[in-house]
N, C-alpha and C. Protein backbone atom coordinates (compact mmCIF):
# COMPACT_ATOMS: atom_id res chain seq x y z
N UNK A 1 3.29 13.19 -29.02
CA UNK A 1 1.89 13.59 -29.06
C UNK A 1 1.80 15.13 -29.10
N UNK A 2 0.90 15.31 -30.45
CA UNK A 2 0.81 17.07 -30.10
C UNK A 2 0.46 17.49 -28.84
N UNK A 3 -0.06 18.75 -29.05
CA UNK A 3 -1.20 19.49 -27.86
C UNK A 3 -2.47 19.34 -28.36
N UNK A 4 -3.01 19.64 -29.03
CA UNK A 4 -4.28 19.31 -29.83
C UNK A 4 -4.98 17.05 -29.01
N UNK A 5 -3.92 16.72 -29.33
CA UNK A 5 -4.47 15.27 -29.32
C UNK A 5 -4.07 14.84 -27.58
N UNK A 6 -3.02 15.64 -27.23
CA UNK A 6 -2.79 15.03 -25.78
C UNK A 6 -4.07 16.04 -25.07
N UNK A 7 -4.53 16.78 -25.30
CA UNK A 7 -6.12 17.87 -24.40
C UNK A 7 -7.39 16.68 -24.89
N UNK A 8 -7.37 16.47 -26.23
CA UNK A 8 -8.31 15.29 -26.53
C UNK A 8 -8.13 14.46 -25.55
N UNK A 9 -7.11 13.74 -25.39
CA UNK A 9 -6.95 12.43 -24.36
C UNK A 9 -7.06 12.87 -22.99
N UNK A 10 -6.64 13.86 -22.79
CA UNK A 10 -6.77 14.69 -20.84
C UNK A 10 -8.00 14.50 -20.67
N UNK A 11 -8.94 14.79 -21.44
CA UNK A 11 -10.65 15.27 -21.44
C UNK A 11 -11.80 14.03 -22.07
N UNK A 12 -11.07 13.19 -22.25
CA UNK A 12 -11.83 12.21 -22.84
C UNK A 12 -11.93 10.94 -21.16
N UNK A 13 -12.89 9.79 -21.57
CA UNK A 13 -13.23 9.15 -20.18
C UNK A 13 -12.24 8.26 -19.96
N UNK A 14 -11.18 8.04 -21.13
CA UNK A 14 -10.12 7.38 -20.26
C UNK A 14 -9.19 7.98 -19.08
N UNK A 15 -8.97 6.78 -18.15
CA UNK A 15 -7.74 7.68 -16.79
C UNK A 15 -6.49 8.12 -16.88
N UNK A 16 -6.30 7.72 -18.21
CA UNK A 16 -4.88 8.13 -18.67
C UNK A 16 -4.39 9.31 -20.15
N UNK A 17 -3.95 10.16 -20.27
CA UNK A 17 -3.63 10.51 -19.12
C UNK A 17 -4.21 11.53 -18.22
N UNK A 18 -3.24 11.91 -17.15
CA UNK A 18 -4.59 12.64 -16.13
C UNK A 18 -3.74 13.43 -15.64
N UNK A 19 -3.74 14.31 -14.41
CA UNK A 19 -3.40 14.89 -13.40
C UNK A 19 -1.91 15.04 -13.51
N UNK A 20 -1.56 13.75 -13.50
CA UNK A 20 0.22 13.59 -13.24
C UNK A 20 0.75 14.14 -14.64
N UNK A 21 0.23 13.50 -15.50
CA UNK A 21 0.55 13.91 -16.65
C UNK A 21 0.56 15.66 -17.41
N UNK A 22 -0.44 16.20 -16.75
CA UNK A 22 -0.65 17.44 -16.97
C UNK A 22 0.61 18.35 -16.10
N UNK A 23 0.55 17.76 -14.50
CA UNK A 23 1.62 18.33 -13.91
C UNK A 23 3.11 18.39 -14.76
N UNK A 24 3.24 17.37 -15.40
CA UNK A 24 4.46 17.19 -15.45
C UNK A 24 4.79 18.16 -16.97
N UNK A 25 3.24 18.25 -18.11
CA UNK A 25 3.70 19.32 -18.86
C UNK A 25 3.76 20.71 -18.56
N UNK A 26 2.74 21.21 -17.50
CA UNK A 26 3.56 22.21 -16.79
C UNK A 26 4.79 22.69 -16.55
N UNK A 27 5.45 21.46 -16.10
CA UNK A 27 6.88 21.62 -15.83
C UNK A 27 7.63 22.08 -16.86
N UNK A 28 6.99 21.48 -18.09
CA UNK A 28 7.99 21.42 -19.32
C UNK A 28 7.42 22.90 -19.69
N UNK A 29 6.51 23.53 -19.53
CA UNK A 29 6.48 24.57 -20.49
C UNK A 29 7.09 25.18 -19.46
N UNK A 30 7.16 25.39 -18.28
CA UNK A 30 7.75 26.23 -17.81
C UNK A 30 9.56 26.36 -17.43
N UNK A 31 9.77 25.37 -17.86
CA UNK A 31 11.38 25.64 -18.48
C UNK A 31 11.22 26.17 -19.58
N UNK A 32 10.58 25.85 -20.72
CA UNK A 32 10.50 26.73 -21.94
C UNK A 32 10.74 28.06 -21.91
N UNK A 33 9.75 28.61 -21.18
CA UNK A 33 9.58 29.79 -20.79
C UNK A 33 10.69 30.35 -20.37
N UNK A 34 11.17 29.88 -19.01
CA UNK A 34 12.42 30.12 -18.20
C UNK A 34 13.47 30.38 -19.43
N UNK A 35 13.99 29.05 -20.35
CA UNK A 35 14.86 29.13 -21.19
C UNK A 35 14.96 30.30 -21.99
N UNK A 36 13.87 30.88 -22.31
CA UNK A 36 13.52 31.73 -23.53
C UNK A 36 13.94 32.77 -23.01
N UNK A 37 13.22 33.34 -21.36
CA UNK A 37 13.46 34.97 -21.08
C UNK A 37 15.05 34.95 -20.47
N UNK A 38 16.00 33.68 -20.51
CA UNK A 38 17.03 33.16 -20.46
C UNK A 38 18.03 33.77 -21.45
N UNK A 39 17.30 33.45 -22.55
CA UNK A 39 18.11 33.40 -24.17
C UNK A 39 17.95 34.79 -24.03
N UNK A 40 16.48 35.77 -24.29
CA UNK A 40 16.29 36.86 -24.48
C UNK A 40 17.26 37.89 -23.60
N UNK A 41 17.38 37.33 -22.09
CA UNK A 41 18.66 38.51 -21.76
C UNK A 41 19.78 38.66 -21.99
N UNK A 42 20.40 37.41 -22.29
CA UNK A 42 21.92 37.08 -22.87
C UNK A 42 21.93 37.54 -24.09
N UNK A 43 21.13 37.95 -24.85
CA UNK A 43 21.19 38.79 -26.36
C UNK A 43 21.45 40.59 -25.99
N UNK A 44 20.85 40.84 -24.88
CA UNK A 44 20.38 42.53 -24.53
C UNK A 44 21.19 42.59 -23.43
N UNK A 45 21.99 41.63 -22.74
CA UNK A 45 22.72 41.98 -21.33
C UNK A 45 24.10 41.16 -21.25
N UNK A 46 24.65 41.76 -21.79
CA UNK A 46 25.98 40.79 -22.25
C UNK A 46 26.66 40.60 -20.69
N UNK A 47 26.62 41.17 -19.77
CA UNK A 47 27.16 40.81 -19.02
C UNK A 47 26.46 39.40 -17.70
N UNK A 48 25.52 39.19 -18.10
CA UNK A 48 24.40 38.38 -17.54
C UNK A 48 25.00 37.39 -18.36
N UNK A 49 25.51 36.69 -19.44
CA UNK A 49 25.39 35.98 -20.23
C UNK A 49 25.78 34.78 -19.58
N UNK A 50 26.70 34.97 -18.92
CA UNK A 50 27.32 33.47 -18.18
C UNK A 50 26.31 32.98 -17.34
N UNK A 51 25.58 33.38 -16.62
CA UNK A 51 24.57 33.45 -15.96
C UNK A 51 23.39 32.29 -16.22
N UNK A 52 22.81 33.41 -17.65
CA UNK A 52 21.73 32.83 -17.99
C UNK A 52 21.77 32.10 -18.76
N UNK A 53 23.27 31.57 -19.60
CA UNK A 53 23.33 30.78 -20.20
C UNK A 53 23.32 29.52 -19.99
N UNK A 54 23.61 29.47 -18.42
CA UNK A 54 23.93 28.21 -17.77
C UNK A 54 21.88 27.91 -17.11
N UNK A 55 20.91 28.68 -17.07
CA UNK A 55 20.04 28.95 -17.18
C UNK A 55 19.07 28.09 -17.86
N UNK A 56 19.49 28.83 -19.19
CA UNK A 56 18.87 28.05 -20.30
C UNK A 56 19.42 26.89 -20.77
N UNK A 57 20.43 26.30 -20.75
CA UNK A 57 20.75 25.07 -21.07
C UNK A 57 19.98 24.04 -20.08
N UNK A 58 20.25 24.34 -18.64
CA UNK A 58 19.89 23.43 -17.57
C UNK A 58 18.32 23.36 -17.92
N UNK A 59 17.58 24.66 -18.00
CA UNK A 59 15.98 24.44 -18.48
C UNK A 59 15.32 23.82 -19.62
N UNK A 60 17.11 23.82 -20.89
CA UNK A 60 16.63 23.00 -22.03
C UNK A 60 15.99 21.55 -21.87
N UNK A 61 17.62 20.79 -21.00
CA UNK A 61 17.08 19.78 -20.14
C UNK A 61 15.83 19.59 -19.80
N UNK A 62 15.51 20.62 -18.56
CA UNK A 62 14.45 19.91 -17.94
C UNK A 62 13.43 19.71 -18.64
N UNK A 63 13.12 20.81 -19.97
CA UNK A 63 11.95 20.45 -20.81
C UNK A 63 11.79 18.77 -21.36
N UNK A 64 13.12 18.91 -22.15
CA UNK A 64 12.98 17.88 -22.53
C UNK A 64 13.02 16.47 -21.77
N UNK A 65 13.55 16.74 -20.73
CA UNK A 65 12.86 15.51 -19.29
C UNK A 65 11.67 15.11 -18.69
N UNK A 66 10.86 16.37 -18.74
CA UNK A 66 9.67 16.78 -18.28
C UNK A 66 8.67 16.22 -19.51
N UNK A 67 8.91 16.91 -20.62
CA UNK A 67 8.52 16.02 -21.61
C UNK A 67 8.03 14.74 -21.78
N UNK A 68 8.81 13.68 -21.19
CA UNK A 68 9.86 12.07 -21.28
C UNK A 68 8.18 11.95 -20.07
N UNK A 69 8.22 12.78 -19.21
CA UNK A 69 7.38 12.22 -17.83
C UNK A 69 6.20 12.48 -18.17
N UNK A 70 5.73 13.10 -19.37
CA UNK A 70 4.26 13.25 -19.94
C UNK A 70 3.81 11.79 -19.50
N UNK A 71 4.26 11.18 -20.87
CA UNK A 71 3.80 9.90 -21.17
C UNK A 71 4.41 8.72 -19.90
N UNK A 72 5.52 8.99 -19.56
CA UNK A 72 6.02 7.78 -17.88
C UNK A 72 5.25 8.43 -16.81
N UNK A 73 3.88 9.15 -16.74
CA UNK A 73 3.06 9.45 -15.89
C UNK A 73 2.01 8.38 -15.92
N UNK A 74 1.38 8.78 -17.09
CA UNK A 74 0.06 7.56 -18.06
C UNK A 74 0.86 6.27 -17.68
N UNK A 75 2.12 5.80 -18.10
CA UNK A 75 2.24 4.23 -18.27
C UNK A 75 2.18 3.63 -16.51
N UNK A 76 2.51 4.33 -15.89
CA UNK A 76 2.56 3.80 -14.45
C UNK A 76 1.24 3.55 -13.84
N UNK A 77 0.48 4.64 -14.23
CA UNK A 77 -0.98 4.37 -13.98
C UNK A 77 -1.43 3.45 -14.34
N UNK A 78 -1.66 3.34 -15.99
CA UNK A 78 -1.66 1.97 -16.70
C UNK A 78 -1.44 0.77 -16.04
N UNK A 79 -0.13 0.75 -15.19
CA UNK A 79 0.39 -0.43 -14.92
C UNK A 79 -0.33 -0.80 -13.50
N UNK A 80 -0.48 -0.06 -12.54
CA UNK A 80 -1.63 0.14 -11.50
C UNK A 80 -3.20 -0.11 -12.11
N UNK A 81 -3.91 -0.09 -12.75
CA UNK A 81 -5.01 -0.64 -13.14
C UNK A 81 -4.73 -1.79 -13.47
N UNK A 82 -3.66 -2.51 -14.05
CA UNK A 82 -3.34 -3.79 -15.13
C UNK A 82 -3.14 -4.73 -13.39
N UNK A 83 -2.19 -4.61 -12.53
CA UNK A 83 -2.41 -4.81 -11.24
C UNK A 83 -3.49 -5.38 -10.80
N UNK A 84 -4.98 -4.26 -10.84
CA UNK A 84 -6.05 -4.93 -9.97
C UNK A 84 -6.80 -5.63 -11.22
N UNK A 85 -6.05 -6.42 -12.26
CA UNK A 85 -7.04 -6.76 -13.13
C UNK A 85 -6.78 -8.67 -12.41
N UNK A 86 -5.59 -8.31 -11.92
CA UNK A 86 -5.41 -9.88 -11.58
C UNK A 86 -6.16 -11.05 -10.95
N UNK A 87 -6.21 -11.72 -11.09
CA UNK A 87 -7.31 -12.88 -10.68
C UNK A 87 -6.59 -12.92 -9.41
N UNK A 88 -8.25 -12.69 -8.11
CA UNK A 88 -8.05 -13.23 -6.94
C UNK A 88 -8.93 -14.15 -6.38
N UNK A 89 -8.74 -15.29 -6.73
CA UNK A 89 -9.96 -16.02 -6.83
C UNK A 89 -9.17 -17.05 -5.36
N UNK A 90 -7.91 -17.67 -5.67
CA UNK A 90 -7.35 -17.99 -4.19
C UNK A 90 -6.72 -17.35 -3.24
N UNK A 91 -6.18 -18.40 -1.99
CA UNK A 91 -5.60 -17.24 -1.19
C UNK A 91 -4.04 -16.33 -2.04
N UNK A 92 -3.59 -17.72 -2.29
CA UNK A 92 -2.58 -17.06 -3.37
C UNK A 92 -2.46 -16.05 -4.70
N UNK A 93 -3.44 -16.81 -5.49
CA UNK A 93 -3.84 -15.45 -6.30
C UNK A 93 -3.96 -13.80 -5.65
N UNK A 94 -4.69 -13.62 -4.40
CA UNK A 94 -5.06 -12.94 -3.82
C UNK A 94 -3.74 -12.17 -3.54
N UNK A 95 -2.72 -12.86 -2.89
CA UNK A 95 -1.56 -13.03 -1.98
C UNK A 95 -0.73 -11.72 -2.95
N UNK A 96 -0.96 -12.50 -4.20
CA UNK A 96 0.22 -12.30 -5.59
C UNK A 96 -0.46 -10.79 -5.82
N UNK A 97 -1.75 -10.69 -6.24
CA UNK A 97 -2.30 -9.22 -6.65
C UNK A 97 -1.83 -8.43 -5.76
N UNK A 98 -1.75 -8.37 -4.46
CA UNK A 98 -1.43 -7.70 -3.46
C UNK A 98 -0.23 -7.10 -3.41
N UNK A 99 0.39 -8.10 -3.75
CA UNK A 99 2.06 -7.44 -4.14
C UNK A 99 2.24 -6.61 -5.30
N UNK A 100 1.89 -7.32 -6.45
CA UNK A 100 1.85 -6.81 -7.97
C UNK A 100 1.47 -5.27 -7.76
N UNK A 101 -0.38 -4.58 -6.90
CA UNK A 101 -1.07 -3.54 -6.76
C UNK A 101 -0.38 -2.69 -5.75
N UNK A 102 0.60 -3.16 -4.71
CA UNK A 102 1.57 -2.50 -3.93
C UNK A 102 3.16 -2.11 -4.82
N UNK A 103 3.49 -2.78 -5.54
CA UNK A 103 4.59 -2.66 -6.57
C UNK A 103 4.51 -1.54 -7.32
N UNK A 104 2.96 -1.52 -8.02
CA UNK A 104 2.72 -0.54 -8.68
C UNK A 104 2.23 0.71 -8.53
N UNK A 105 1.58 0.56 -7.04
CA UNK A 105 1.44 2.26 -6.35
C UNK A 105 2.69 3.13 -6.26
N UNK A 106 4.00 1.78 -5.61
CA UNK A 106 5.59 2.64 -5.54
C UNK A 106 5.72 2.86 -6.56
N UNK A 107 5.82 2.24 -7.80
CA UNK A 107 6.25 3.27 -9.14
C UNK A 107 5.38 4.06 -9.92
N UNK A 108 4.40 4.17 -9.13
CA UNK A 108 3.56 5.46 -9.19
C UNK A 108 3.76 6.86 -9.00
N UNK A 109 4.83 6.89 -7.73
CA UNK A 109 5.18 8.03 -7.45
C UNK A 109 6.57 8.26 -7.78
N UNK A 110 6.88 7.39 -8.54
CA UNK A 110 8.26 7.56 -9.02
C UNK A 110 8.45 9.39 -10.30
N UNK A 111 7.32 9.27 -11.07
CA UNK A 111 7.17 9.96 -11.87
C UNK A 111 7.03 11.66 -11.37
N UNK A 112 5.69 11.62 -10.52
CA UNK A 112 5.76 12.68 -10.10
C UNK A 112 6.62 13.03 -9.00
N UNK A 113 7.04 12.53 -8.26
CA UNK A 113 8.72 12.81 -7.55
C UNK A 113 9.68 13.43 -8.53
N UNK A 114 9.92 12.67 -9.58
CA UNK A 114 10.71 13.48 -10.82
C UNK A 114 10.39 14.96 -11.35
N UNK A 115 9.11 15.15 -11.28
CA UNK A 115 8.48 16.12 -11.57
C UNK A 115 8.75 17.13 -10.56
N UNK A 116 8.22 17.03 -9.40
CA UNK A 116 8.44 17.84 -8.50
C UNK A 116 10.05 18.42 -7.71
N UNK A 117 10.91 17.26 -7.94
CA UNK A 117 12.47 17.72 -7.84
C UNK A 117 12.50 18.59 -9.34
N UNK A 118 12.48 18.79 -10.04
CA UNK A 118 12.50 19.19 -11.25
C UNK A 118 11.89 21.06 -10.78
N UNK A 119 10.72 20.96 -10.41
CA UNK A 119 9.68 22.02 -10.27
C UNK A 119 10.47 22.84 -9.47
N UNK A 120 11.17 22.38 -8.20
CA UNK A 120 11.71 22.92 -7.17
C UNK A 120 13.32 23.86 -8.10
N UNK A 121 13.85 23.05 -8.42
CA UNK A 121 14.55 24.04 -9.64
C UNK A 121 13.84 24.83 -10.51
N UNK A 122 13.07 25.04 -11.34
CA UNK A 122 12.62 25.57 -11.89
C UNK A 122 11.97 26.90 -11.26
N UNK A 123 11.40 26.95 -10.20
CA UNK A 123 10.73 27.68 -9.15
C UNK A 123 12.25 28.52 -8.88
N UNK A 124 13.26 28.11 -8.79
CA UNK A 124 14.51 28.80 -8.49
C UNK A 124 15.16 29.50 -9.26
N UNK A 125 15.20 28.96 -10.31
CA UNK A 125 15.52 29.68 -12.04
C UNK A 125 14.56 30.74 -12.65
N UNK A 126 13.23 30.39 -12.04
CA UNK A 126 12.51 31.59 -12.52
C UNK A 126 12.55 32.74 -11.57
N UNK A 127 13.12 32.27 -10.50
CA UNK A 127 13.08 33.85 -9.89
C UNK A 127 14.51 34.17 -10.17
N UNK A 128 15.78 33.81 -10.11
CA UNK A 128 16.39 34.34 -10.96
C UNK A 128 16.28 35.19 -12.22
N UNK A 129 15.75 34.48 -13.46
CA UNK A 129 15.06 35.59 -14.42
C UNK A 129 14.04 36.53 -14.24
N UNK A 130 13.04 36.58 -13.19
CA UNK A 130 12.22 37.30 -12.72
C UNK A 130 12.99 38.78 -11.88
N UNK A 131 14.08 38.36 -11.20
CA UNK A 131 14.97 39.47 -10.55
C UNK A 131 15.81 40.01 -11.66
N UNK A 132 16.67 38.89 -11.83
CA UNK A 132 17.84 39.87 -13.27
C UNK A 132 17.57 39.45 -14.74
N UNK A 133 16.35 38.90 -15.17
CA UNK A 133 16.29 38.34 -16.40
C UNK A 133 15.66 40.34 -17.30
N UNK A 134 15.61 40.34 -18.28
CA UNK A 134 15.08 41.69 -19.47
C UNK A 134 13.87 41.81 -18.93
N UNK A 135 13.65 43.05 -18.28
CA UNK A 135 12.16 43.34 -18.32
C UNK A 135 11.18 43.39 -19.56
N UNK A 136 11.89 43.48 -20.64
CA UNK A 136 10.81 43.00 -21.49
C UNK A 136 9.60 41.76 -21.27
N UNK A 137 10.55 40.67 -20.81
CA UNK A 137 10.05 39.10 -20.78
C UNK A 137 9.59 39.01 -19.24
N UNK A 138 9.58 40.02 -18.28
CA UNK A 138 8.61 39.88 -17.03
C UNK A 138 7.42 39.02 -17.18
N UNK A 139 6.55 39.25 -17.96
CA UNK A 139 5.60 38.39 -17.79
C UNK A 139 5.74 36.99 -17.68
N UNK A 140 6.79 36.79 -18.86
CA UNK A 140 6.95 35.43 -19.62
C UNK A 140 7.96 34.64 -18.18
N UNK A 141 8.63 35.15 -17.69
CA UNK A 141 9.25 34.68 -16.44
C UNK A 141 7.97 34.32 -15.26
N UNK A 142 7.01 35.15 -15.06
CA UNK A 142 6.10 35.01 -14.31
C UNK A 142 5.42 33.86 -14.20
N UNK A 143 4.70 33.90 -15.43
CA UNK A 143 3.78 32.91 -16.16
C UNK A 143 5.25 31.44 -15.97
N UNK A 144 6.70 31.48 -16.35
CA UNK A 144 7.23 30.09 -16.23
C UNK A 144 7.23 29.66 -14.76
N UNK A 145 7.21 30.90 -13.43
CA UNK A 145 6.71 30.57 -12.15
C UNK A 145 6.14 29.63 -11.83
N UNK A 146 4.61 30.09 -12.02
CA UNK A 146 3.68 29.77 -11.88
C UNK A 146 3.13 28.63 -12.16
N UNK A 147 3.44 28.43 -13.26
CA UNK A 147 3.34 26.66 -13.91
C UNK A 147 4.29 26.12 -13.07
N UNK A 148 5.27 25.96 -13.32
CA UNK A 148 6.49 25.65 -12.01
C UNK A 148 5.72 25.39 -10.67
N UNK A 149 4.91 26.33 -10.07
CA UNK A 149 4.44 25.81 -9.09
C UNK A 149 3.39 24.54 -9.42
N UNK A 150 2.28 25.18 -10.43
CA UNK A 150 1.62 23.95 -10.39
C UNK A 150 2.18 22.67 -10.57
N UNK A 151 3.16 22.57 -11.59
CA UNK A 151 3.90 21.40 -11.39
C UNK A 151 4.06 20.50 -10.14
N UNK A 152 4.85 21.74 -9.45
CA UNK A 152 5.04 21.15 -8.49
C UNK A 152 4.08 21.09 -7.29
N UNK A 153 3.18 21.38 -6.98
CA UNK A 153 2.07 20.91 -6.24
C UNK A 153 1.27 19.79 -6.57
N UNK A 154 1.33 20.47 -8.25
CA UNK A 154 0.74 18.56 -8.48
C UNK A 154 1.32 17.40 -8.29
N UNK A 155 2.33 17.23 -8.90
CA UNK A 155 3.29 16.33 -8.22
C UNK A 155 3.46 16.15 -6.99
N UNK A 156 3.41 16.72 -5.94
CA UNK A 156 3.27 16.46 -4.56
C UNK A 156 2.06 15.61 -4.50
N UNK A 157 0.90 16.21 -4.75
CA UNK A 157 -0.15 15.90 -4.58
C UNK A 157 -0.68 14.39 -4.76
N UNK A 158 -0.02 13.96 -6.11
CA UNK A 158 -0.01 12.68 -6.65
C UNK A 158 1.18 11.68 -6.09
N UNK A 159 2.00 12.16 -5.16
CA UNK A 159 2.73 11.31 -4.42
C UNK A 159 1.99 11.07 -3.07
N UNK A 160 1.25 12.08 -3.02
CA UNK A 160 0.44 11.83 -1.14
C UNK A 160 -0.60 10.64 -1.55
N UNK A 161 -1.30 11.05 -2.78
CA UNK A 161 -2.35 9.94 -3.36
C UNK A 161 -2.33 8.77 -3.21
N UNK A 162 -1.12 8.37 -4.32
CA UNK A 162 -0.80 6.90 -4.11
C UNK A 162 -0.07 5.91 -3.03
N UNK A 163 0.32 7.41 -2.07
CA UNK A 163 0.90 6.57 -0.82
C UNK A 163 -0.57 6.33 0.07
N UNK A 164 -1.21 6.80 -0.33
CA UNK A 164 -2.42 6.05 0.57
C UNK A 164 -2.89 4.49 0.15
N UNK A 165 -2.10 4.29 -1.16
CA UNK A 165 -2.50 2.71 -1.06
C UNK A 165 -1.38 1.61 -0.85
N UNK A 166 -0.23 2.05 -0.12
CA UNK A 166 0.81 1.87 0.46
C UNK A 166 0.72 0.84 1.84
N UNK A 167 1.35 -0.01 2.01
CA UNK A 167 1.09 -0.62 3.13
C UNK A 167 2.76 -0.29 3.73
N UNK A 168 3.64 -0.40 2.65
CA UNK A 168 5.32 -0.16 3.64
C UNK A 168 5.37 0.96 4.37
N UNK A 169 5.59 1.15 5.77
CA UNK A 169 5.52 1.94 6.22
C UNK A 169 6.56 3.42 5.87
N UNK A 170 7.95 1.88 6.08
CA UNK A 170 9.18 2.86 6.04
C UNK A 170 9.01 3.84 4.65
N UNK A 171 8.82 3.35 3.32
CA UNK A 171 8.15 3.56 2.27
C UNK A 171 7.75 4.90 2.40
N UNK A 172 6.06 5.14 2.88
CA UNK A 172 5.52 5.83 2.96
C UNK A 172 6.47 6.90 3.92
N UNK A 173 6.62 6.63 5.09
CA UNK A 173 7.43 7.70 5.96
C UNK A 173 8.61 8.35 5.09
N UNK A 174 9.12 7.53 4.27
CA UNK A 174 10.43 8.56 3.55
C UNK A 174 9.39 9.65 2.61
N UNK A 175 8.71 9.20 1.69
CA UNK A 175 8.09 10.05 0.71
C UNK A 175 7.13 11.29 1.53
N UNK A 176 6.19 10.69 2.39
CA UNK A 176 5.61 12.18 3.42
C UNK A 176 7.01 12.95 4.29
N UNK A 177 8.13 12.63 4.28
CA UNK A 177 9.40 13.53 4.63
C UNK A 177 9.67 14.57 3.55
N UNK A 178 9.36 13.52 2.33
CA UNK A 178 10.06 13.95 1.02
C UNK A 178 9.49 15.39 0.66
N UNK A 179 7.76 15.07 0.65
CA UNK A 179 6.84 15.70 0.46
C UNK A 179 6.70 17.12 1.63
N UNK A 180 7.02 16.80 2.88
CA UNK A 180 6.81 17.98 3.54
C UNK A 180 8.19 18.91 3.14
N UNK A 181 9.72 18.50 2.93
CA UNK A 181 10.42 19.51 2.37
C UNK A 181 10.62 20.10 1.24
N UNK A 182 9.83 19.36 0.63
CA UNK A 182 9.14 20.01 -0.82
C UNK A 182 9.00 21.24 -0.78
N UNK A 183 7.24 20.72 -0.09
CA UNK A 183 6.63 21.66 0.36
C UNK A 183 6.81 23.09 0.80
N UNK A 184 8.12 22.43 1.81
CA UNK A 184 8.52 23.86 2.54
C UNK A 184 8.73 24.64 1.35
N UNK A 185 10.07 24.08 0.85
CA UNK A 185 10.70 24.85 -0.28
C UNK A 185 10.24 25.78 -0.61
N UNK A 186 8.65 25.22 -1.59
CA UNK A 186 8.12 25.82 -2.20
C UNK A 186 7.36 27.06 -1.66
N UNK A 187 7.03 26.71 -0.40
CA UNK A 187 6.35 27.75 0.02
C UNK A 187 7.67 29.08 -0.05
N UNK A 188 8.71 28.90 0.36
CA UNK A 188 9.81 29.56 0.65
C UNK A 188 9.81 30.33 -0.94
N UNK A 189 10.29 29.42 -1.73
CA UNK A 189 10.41 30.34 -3.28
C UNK A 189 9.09 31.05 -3.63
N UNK A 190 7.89 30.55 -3.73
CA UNK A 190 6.87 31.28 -4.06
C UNK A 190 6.70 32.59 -3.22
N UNK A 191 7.20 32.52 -2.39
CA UNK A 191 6.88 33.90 -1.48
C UNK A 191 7.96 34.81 -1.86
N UNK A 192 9.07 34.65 -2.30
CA UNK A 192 10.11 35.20 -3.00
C UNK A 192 9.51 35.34 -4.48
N UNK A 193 9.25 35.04 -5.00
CA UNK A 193 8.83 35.32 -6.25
C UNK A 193 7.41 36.19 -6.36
N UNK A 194 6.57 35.65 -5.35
CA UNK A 194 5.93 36.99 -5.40
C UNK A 194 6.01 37.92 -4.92
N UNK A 195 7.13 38.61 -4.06
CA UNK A 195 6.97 39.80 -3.66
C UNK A 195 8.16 40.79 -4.22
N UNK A 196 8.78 39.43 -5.47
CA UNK A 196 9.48 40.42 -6.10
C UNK A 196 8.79 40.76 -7.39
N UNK A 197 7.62 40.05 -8.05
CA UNK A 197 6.54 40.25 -8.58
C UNK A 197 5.36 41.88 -8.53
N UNK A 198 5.30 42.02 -7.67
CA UNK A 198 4.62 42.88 -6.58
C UNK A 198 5.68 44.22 -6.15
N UNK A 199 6.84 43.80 -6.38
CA UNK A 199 7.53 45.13 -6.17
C UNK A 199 8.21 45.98 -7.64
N UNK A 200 8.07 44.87 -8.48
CA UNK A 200 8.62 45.27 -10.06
C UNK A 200 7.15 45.77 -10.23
N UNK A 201 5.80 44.97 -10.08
CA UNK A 201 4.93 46.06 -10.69
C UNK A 201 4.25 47.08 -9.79
């Protein structure tokens, strides 16, 4: 899907895709980014090259992973609406939706979990290029930050979501673990990245 037709579909009244989906192209442009001011110093800093080469390959990846989770954002959702379409007309019917609409909240957060382990590297790679990447591409390292974070907040965000319609406890208790060392992380790299942000300009 282009960009042109996947902003059509973000903005149009269907739920898919949405939020998760957007997080997760975040992610992808911001390996792009990463990759690029990656490539750009290994051309101008030959001695960086081992470095950032290993850089940009790993960010080639994640684009193209991140990518993959555009659309395995939308289908999980999908599959969570298709869930409560089920007939609960007995106790069993009832019994069965229950499971099916709990099945499909857990692989709900399967996606943006991917996303957000993903983000948490990325958040790490860009301050790498942000410290020793070509000051030419400062910005362009910045800007792959930053998305990086949103990524990854969104993705958090959309794992706290659907664990609210969670009944497994143990379940839920691993992913709000998951989610608070995320979290930390992130708070940890973003504060590193901006105050080396703030001291380059």
């Amino acid at each position: 899907m282009d960009i042109k037709r996947f902003l059509e579909k973000l903005s149009s009244d269907d739920p898919t895709p949405g939020g998760g989906s957007a997080s997760a192209l975040a992610g992808a442009m911001s390996a792009a980014l990463i990759g690029m001011v990656a490539g750009l110093t290994m051309r101008k800093e030959t001695s960086k090259h081992k470095e950032m080469m290993l850089i940009k390959e790993r960010n080639r990846r994640a684009q193209k992973r991140l990518l993959c989770a555009v659309d395995e954002d939308a289908r999980s959702y999908q599959e969570v609406l298709k869930a409560f379409r089920f007939p609960k007309h007995t106790e069993k019917e009832k019994n069965a939706r229950r499971r099916r609409i709990e099945k499909a909240f857990k692989n709900a957060t399967v996606t943006p979990e991917l996303v957000s382990r993903f983000a948490v590297i990325l958040l790490q790679d860009s301050y790498t290029v942000i410290t020793k990447g070509t000051p030419n591409a400062l910005s362009d390292a910045g800007v792959g930050a930053f998305l990086a974070d949103t990524a990854l907040k969104g993705g958090l965000m959309n794992i706290e979501i659907n664990l609210g319609s969670i009944k497994d406890k143990a379940f839920v208790k691993e992913k709000k673990s998951l989610i608070k060392n995320l979290e930390k992380r992130r708070q940890h790299l973003i504060a590193k990245i901006s105050k080396s942000l703030t001291k380059i300009g």
